[in-house]
C-alpha atoms as a PDB file:
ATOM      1  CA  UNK A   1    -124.517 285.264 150.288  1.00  0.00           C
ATOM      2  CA  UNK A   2    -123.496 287.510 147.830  1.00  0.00           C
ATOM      3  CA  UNK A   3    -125.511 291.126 146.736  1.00  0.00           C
ATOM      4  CA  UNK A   4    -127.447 289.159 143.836  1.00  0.00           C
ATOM      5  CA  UNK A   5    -128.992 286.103 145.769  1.00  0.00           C
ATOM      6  CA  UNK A   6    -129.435 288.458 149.130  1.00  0.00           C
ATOM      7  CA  UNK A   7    -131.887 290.745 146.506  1.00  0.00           C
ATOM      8  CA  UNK A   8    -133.182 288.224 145.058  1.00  0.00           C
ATOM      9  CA  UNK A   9    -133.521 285.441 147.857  1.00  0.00           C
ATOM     10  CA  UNK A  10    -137.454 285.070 147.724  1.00  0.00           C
ATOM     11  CA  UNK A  11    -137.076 283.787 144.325  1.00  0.00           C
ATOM     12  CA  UNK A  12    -133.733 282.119 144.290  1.00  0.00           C
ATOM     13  CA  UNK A  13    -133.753 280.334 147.792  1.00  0.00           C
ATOM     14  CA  UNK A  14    -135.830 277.205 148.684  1.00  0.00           C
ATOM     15  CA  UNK A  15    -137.240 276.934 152.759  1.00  0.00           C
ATOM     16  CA  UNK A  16    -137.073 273.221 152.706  1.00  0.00           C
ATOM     17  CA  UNK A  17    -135.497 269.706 150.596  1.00  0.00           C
ATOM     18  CA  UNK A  18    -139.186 268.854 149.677  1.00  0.00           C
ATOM     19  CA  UNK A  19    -140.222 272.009 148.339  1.00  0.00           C
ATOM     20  CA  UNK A  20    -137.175 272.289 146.553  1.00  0.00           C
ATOM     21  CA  UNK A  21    -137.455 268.879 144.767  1.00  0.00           C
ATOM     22  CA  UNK A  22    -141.055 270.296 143.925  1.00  0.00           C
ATOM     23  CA  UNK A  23    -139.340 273.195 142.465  1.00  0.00           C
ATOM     24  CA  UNK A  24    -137.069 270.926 140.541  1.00  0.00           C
ATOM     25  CA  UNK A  25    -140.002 268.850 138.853  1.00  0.00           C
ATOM     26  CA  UNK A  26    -142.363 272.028 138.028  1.00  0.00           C
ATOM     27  CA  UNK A  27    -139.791 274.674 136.553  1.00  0.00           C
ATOM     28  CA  UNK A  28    -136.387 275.516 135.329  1.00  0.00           C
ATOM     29  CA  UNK A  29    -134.404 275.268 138.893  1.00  0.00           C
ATOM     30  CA  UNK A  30    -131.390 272.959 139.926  1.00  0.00           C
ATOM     31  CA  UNK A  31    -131.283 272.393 143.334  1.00  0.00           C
ATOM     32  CA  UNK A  32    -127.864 271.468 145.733  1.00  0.00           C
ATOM     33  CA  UNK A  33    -128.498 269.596 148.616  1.00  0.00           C
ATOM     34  CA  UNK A  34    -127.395 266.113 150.425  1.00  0.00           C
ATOM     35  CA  UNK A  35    -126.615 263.060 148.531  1.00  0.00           C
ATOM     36  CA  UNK A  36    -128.550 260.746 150.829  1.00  0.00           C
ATOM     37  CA  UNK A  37    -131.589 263.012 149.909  1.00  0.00           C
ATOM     38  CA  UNK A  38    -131.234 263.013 146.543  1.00  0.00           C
ATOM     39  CA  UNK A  39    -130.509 259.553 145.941  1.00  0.00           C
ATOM     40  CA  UNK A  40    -133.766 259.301 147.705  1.00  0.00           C
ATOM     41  CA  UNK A  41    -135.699 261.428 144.853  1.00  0.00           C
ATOM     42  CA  UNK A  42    -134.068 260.162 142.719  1.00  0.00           C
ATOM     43  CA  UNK A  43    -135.554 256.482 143.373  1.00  0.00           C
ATOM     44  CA  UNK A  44    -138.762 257.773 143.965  1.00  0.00           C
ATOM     45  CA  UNK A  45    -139.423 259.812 140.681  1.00  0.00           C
ATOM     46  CA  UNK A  46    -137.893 258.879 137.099  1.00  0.00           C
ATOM     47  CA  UNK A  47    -138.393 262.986 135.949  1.00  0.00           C
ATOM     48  CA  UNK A  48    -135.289 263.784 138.083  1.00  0.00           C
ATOM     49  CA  UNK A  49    -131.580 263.029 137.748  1.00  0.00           C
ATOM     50  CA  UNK A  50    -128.423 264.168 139.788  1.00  0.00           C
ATOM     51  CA  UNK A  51    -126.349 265.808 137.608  1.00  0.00           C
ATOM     52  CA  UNK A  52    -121.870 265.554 138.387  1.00  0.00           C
ATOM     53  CA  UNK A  53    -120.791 263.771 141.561  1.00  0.00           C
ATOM     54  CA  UNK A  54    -121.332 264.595 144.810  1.00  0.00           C
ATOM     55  CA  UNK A  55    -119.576 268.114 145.821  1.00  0.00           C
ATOM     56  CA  UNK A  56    -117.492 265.724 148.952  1.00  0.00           C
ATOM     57  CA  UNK A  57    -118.125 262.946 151.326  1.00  0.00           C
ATOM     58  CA  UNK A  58    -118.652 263.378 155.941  1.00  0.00           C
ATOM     59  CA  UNK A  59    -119.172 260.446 157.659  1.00  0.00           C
ATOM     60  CA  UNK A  60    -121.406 261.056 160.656  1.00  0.00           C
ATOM     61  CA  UNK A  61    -122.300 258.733 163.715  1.00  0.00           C
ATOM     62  CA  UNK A  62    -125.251 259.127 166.335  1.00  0.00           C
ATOM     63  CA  UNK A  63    -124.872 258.240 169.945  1.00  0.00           C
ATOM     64  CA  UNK A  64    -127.297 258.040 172.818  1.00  0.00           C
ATOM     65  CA  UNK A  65    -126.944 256.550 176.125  1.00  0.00           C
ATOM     66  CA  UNK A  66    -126.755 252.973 176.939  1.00  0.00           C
ATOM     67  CA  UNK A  67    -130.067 251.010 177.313  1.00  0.00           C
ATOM     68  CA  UNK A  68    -131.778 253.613 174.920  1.00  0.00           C
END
């Protein structure tokens, strides 16, 4: 984090996806997070748009035991 957003982090800086997407809606902030979540918001509320393509692509897998 560079000098600027460390200073200012309480007002730059988001704690969570949903209150940044509230952020988003209410005032004059553009937010960077995970395609899968913003395709999400996106579906669910016509006021927001993704602006450019994603940033990259990670495929991910989740594994658990056998009989679970």
């Amino acid at each position: 984090m560079n000098a600027y957003m460390e200073a200012n982090a309480d007002s730059i800086l988001v704690g969570n996806n949903t209150d940044g997407f509230e952020r988003v809606v209410k005032s004059n902030y553009a937010l960077l997070a995970e395609s899968t979540s913003i395709d999400y918001q996106i579906q669910r509320n016509c006021n927001l748009m993704q602006i450019g393509s994603d940033l990259d692509t990670k495929g991910y897998g989740i594994a658990a035991p056998k009989g679970n």
